[in-house]
PDB file of N, CA and C in Angstrom:
ATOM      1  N   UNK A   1      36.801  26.684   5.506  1.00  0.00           N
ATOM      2  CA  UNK A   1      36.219  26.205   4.283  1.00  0.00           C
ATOM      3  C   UNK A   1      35.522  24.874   4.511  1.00  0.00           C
ATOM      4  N   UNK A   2      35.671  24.310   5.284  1.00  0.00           N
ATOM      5  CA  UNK A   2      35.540  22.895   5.769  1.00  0.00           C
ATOM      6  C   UNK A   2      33.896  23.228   6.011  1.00  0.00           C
ATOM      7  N   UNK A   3      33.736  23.698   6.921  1.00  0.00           N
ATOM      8  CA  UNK A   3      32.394  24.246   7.798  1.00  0.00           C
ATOM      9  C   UNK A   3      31.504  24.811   6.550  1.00  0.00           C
ATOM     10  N   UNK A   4      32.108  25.112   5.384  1.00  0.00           N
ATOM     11  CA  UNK A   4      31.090  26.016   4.475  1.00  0.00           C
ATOM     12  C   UNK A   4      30.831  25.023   3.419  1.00  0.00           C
ATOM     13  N   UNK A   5      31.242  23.779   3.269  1.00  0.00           N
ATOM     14  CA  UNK A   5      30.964  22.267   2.814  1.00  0.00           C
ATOM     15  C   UNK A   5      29.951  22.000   3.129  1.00  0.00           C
ATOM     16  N   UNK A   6      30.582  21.827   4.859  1.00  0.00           N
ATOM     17  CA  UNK A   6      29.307  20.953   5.589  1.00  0.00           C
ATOM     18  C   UNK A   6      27.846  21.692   5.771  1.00  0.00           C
ATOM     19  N   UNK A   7      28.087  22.884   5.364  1.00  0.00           N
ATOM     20  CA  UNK A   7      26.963  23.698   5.837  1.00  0.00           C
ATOM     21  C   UNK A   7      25.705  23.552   4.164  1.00  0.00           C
ATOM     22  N   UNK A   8      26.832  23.767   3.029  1.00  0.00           N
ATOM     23  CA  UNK A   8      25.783  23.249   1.812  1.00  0.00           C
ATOM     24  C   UNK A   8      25.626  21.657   1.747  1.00  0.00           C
ATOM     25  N   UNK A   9      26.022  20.986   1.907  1.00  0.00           N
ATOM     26  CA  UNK A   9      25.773  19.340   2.201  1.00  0.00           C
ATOM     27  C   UNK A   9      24.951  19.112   3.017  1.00  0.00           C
ATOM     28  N   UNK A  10      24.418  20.028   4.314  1.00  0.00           N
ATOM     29  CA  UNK A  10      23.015  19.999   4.659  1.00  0.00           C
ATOM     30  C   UNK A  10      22.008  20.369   4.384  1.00  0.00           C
ATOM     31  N   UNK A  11      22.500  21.567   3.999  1.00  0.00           N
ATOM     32  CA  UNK A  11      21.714  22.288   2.758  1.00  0.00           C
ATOM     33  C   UNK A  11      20.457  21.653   1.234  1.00  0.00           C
ATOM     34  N   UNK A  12      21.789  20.778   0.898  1.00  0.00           N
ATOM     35  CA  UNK A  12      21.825  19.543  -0.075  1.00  0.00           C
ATOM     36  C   UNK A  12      20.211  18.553   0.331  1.00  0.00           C
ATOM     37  N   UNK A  13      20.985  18.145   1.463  1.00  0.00           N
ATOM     38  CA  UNK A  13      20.200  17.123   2.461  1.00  0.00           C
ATOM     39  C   UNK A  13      18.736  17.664   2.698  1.00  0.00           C
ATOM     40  N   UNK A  14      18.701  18.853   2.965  1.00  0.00           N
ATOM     41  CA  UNK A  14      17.214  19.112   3.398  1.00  0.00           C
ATOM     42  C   UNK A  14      16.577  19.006   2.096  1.00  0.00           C
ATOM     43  N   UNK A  15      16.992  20.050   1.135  1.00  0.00           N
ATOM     44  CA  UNK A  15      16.208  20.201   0.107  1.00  0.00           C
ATOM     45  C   UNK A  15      15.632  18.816  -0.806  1.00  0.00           C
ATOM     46  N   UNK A  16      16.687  17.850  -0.770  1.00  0.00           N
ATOM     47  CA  UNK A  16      16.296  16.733  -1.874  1.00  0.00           C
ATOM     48  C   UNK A  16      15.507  15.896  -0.342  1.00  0.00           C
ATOM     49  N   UNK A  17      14.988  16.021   0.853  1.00  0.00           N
ATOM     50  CA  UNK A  17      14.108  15.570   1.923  1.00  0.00           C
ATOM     51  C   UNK A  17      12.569  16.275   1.319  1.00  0.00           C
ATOM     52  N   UNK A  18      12.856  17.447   1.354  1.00  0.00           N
ATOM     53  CA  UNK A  18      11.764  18.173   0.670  1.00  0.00           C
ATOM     54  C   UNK A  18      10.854  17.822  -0.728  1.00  0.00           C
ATOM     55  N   UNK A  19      11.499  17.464  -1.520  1.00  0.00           N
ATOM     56  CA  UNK A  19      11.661  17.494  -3.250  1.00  0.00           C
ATOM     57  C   UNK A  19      10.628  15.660  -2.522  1.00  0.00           C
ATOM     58  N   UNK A  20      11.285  15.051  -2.362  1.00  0.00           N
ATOM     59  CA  UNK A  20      10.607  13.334  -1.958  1.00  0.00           C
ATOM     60  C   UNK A  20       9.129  13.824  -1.304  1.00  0.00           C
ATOM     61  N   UNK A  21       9.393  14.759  -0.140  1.00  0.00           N
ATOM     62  CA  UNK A  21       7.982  14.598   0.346  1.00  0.00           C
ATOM     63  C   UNK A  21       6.932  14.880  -0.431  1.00  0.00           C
ATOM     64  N   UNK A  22       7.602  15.928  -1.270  1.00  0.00           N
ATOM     65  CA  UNK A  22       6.596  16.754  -2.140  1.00  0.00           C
ATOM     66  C   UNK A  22       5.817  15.658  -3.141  1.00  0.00           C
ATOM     67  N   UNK A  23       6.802  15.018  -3.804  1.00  0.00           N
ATOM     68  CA  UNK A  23       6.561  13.830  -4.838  1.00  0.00           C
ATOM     69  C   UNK A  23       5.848  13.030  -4.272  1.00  0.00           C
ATOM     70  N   UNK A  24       5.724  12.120  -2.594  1.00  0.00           N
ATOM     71  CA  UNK A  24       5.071  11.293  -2.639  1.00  0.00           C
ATOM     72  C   UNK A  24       3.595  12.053  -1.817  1.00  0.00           C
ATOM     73  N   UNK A  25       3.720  13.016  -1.711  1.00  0.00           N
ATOM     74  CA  UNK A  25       2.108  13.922  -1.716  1.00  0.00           C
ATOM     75  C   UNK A  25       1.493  14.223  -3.084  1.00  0.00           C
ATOM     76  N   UNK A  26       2.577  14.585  -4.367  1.00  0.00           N
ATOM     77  CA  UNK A  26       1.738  14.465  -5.105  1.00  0.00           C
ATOM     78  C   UNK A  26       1.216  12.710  -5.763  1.00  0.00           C
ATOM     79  N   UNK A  27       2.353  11.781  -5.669  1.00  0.00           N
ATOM     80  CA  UNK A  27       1.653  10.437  -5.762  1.00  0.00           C
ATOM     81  C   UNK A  27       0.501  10.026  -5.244  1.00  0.00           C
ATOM     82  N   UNK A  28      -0.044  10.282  -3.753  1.00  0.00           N
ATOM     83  CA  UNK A  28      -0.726   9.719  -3.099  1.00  0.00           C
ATOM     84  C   UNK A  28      -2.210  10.474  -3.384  1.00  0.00           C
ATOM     85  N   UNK A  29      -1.933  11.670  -3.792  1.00  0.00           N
ATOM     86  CA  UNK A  29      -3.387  12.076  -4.319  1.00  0.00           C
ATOM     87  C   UNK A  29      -3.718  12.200  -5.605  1.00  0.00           C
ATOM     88  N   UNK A  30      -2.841  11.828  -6.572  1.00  0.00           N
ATOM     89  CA  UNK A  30      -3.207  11.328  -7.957  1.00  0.00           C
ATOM     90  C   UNK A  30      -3.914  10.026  -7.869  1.00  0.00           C
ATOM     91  N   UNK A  31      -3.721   9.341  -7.146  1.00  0.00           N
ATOM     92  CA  UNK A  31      -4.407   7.772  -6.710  1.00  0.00           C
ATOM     93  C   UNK A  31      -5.671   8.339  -6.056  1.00  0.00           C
ATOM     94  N   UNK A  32      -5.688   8.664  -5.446  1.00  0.00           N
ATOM     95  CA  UNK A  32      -7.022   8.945  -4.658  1.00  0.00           C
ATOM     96  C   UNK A  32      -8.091   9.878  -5.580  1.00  0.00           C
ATOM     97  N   UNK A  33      -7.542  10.821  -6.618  1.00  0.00           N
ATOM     98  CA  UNK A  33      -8.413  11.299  -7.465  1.00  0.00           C
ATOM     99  C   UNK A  33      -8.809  10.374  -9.111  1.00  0.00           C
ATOM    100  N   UNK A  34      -8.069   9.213  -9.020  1.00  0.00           N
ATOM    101  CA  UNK A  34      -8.531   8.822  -9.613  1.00  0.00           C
ATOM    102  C   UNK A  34      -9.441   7.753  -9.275  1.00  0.00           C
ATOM    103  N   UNK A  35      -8.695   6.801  -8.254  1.00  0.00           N
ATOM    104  CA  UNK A  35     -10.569   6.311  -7.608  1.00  0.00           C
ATOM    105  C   UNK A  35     -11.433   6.885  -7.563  1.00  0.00           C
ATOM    106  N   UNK A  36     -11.622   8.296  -7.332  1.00  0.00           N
ATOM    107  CA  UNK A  36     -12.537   9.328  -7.262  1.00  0.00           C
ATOM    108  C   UNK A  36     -13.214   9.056  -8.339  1.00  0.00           C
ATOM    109  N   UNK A  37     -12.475   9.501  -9.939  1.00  0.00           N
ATOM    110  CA  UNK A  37     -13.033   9.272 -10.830  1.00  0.00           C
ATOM    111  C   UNK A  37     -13.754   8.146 -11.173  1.00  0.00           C
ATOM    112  N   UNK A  38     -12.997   6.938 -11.049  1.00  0.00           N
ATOM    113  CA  UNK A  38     -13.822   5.852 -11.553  1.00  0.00           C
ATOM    114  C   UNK A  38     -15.190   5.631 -10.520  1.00  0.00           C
ATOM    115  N   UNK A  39     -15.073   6.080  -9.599  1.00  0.00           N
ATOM    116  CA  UNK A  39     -16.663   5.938  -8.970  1.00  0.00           C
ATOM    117  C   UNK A  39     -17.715   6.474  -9.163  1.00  0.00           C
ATOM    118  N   UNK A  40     -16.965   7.964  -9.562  1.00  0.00           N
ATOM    119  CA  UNK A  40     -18.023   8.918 -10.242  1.00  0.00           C
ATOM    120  C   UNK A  40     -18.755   8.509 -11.894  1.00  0.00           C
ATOM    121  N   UNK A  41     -17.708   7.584 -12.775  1.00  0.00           N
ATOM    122  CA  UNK A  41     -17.721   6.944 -13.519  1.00  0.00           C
ATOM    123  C   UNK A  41     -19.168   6.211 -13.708  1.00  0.00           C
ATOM    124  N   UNK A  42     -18.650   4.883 -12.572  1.00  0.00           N
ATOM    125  CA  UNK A  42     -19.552   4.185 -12.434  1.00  0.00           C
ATOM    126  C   UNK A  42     -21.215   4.708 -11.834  1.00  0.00           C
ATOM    127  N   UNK A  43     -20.788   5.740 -10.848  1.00  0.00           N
ATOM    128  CA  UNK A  43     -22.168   6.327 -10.385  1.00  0.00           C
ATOM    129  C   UNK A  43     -23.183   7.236 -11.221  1.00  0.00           C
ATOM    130  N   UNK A  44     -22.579   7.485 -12.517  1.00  0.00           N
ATOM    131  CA  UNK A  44     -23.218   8.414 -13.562  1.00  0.00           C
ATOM    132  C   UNK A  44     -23.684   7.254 -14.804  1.00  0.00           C
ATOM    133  N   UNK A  45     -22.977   5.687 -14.784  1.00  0.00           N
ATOM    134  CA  UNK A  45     -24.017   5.006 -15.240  1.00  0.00           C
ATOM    135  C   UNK A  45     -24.312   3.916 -14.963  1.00  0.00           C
ATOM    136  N   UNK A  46     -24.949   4.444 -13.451  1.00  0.00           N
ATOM    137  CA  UNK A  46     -26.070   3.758 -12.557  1.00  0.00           C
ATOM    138  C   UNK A  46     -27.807   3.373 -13.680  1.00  0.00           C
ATOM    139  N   UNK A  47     -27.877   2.779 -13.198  1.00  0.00           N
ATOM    140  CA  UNK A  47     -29.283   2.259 -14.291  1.00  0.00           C
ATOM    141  C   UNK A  47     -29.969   1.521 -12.999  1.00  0.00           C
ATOM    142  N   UNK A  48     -32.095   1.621 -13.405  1.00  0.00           N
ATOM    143  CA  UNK A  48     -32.552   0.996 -12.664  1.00  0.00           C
ATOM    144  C   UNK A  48     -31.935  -0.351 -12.700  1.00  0.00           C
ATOM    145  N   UNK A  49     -32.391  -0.896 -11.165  1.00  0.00           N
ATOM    146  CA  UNK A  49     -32.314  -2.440 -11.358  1.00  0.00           C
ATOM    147  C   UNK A  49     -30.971  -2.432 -10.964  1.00  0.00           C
ATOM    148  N   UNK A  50     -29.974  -1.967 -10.822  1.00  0.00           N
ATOM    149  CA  UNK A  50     -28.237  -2.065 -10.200  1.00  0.00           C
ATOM    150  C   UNK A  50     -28.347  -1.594  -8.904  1.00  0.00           C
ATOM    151  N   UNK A  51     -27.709  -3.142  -8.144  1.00  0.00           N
ATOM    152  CA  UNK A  51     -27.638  -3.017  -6.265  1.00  0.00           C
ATOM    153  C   UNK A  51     -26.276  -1.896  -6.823  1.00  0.00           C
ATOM    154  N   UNK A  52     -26.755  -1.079  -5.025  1.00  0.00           N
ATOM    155  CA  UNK A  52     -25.957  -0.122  -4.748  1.00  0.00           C
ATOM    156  C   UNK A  52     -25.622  -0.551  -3.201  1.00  0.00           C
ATOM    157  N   UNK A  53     -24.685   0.033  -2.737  1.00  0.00           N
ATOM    158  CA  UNK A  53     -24.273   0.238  -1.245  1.00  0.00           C
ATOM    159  C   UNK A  53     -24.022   1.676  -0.443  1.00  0.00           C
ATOM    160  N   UNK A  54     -24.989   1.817   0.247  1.00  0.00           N
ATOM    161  CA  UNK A  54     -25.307   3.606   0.997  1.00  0.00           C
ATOM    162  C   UNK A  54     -24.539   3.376   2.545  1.00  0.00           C
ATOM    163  N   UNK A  55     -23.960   4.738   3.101  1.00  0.00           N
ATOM    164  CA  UNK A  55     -23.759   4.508   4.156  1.00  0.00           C
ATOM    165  C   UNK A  55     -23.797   4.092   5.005  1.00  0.00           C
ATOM    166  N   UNK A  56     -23.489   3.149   5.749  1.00  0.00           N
ATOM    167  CA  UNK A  56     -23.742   2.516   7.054  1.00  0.00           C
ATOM    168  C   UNK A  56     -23.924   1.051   6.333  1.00  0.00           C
ATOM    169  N   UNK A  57     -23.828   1.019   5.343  1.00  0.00           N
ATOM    170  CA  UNK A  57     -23.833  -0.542   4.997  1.00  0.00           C
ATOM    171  C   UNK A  57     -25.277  -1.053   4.497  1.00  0.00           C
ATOM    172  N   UNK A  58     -26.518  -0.139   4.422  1.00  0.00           N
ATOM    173  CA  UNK A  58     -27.527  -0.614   3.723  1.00  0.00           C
ATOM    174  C   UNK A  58     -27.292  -1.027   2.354  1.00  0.00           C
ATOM    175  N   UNK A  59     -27.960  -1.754   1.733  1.00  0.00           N
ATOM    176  CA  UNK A  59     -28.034  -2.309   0.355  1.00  0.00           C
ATOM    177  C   UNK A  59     -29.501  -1.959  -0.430  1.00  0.00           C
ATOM    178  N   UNK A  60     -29.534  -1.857  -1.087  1.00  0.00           N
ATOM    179  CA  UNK A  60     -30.846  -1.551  -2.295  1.00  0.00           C
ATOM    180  C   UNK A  60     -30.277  -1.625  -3.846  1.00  0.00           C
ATOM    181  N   UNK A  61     -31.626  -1.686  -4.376  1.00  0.00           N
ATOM    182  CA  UNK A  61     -31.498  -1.303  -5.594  1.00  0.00           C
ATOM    183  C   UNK A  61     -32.224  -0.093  -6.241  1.00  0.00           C
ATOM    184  N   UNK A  62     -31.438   0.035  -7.557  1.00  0.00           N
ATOM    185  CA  UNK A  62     -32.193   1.175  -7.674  1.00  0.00           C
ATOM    186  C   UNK A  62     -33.357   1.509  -8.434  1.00  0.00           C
ATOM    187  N   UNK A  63     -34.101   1.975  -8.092  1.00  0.00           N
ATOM    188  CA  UNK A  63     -35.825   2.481  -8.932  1.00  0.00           C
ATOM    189  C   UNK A  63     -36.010   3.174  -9.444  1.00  0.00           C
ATOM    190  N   UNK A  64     -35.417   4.387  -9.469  1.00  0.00           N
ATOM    191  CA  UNK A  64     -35.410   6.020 -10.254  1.00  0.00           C
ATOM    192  C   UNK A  64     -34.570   6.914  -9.920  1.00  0.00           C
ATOM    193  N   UNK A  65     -34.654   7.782 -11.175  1.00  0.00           N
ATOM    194  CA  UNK A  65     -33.642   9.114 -10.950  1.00  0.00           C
ATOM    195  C   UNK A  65     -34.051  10.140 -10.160  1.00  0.00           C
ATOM    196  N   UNK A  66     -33.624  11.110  -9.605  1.00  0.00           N
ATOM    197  CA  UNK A  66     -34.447  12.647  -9.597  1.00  0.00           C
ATOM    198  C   UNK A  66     -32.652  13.136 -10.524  1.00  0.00           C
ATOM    199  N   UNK A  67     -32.711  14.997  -9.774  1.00  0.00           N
ATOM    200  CA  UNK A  67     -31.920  15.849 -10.197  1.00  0.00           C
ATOM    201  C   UNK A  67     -30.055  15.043 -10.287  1.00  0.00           C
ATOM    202  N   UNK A  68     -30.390  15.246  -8.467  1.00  0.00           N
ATOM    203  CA  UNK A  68     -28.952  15.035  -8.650  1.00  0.00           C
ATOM    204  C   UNK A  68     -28.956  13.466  -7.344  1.00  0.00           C
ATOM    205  N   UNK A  69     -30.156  13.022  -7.444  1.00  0.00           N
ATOM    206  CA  UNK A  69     -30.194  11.941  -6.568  1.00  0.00           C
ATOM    207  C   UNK A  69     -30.900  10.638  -6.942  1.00  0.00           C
ATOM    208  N   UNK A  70     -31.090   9.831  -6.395  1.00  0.00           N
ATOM    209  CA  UNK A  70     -31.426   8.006  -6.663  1.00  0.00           C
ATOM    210  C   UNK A  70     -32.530   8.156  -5.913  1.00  0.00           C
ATOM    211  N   UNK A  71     -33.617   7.203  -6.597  1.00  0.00           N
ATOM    212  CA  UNK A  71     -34.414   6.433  -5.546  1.00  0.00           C
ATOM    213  C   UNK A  71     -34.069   5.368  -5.119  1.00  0.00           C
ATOM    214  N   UNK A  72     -33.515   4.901  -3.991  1.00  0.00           N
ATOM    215  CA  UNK A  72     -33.245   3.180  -3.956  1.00  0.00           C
ATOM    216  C   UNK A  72     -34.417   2.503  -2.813  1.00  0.00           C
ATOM    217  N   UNK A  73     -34.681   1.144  -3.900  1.00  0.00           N
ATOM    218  CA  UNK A  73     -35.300   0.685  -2.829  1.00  0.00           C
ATOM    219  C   UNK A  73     -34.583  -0.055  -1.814  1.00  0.00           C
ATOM    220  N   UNK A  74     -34.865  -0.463  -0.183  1.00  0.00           N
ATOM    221  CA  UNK A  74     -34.386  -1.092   0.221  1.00  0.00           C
ATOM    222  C   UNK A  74     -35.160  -2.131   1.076  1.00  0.00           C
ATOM    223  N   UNK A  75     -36.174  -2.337   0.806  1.00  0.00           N
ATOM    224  CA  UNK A  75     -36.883  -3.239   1.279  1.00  0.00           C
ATOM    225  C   UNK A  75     -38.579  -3.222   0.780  1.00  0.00           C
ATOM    226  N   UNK A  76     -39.292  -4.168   1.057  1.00  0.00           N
ATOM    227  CA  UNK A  76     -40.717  -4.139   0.045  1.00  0.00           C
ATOM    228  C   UNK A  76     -41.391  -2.645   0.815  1.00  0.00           C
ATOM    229  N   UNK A  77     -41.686  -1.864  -0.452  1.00  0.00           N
ATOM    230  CA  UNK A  77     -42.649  -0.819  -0.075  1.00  0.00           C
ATOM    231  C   UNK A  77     -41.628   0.033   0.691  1.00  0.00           C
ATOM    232  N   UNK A  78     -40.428  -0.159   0.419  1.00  0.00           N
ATOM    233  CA  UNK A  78     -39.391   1.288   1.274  1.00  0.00           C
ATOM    234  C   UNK A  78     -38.626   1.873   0.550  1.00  0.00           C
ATOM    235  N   UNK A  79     -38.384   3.106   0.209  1.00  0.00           N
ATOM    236  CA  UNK A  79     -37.759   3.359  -0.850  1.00  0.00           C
ATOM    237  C   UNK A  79     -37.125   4.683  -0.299  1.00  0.00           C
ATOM    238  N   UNK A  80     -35.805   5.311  -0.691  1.00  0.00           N
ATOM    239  CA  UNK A  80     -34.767   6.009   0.045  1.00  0.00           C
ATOM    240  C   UNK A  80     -34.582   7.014  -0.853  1.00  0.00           C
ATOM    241  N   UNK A  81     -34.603   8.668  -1.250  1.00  0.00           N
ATOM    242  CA  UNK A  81     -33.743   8.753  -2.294  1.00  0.00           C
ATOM    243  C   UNK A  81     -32.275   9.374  -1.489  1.00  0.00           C
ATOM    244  N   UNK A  82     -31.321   9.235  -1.737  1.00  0.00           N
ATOM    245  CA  UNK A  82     -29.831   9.338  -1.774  1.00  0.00           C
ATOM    246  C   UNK A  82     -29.033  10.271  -2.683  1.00  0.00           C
ATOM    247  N   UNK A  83     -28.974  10.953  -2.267  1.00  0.00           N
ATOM    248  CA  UNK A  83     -27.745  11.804  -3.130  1.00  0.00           C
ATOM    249  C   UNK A  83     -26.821  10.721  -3.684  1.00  0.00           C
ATOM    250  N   UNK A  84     -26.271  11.339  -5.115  1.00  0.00           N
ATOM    251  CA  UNK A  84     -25.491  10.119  -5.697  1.00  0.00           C
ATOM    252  C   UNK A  84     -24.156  10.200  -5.092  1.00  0.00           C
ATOM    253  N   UNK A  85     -23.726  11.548  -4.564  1.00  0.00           N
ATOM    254  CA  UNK A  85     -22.605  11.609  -3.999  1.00  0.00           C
ATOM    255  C   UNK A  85     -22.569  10.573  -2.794  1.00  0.00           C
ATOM    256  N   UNK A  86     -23.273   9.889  -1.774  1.00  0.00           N
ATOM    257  CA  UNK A  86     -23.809   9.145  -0.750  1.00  0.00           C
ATOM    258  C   UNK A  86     -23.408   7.862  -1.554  1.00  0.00           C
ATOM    259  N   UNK A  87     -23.468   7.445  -2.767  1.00  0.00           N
ATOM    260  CA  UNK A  87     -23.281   5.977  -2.980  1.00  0.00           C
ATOM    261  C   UNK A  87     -22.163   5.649  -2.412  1.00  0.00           C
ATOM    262  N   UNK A  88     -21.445   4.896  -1.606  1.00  0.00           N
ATOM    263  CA  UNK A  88     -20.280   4.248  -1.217  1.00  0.00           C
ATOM    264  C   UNK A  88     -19.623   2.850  -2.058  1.00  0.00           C
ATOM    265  N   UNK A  89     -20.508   1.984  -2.489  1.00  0.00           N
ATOM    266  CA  UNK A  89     -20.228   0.959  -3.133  1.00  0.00           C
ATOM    267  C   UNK A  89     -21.039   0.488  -4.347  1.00  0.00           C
ATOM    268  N   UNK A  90     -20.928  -0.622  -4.940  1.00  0.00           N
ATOM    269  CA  UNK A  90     -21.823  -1.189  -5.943  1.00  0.00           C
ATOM    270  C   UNK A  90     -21.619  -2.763  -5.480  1.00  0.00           C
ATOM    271  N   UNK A  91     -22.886  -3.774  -6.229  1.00  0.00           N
ATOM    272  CA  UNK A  91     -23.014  -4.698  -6.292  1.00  0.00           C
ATOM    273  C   UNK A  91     -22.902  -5.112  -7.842  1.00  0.00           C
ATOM    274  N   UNK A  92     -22.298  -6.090  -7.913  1.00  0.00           N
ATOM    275  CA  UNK A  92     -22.112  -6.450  -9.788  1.00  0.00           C
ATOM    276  C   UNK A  92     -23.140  -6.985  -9.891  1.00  0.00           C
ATOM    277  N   UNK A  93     -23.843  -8.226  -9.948  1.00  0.00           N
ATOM    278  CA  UNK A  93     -24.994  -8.659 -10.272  1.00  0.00           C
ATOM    279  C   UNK A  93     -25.870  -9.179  -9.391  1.00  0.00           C
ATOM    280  N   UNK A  94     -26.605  -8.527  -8.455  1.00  0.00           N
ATOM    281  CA  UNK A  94     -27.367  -8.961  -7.691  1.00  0.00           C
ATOM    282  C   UNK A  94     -28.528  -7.973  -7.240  1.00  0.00           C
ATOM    283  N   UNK A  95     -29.747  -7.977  -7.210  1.00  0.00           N
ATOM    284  CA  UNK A  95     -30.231  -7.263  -6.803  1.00  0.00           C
ATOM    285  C   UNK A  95     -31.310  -7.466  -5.331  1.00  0.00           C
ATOM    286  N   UNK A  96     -30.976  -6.920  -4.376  1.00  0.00           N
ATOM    287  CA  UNK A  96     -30.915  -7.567  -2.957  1.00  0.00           C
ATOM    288  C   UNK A  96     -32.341  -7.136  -2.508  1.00  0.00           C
ATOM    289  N   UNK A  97     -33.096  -6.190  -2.990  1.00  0.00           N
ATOM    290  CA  UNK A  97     -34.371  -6.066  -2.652  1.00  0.00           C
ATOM    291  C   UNK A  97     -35.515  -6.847  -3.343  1.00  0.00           C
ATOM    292  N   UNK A  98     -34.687  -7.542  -4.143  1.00  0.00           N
ATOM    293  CA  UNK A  98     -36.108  -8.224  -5.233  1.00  0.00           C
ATOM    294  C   UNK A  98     -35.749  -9.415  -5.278  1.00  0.00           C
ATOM    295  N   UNK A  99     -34.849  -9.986  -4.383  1.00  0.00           N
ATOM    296  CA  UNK A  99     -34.174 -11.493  -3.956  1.00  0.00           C
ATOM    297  C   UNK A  99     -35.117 -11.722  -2.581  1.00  0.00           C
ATOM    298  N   UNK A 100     -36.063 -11.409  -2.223  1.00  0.00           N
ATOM    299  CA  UNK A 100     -36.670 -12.047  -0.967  1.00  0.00           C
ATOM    300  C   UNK A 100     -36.047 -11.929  -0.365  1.00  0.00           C
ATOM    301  N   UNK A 101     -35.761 -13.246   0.334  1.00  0.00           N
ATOM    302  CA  UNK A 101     -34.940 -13.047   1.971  1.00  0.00           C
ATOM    303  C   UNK A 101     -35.525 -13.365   3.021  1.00  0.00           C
ATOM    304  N   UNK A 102     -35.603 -13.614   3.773  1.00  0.00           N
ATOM    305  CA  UNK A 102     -36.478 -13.806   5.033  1.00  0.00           C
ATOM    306  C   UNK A 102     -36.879 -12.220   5.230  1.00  0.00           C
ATOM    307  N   UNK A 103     -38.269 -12.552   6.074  1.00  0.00           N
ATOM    308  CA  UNK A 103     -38.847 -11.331   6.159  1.00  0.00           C
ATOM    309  C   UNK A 103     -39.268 -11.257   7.834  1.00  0.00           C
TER     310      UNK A 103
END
């Protein structure tokens, strides 16, 4: 009887090991879908004139819509369009193509 203890007490043991992992997999991607959201948030009200940040670390702002993509400019007379899914970051108030800069 001893052995048929120890055998549900591991039993015990695995399952509530299980039950935790499960919980902090579902924690860790409730967080991650909601950053999701708020970017998608912010990227649906993108407006001309708001710096953006595109892969690899370019900066622009933006000039126009199409369907499902941006025009951004990123330098005089250069202009990118970008899938909005491609935005990586935002700038709060600055707009980095119409700030000069050394050229």
């Amino acid at each position: 009887m001893n052995t048929a203890a120890q055998a549900s007490s591991g039993n015990l043991f695995f399952m509530l090991m299980i039950i935790i992992i499960m919980v902090m997999i579902f924690w860790s991607g409730r967080g991650q879908k909601k950053r999701e959201a708020e970017r998608q948030t912010r990227v649906d009200a993108l407006q001309k004139g708001d710096g953006v940040i595109l892969p690899g670390g370019i900066v622009g702002t933006v000039v126009g819509f199409k369907d499902n993509a941006l025009e951004v400019k990123v330098a005089e007379n250069v202009k990118l369009t970008v899938l909005k899914s491609g935005i990586v970051g935002f700038l709060t108030n600055a707009t980095p193509a119409n700030q000069g800069g050394t050229k």
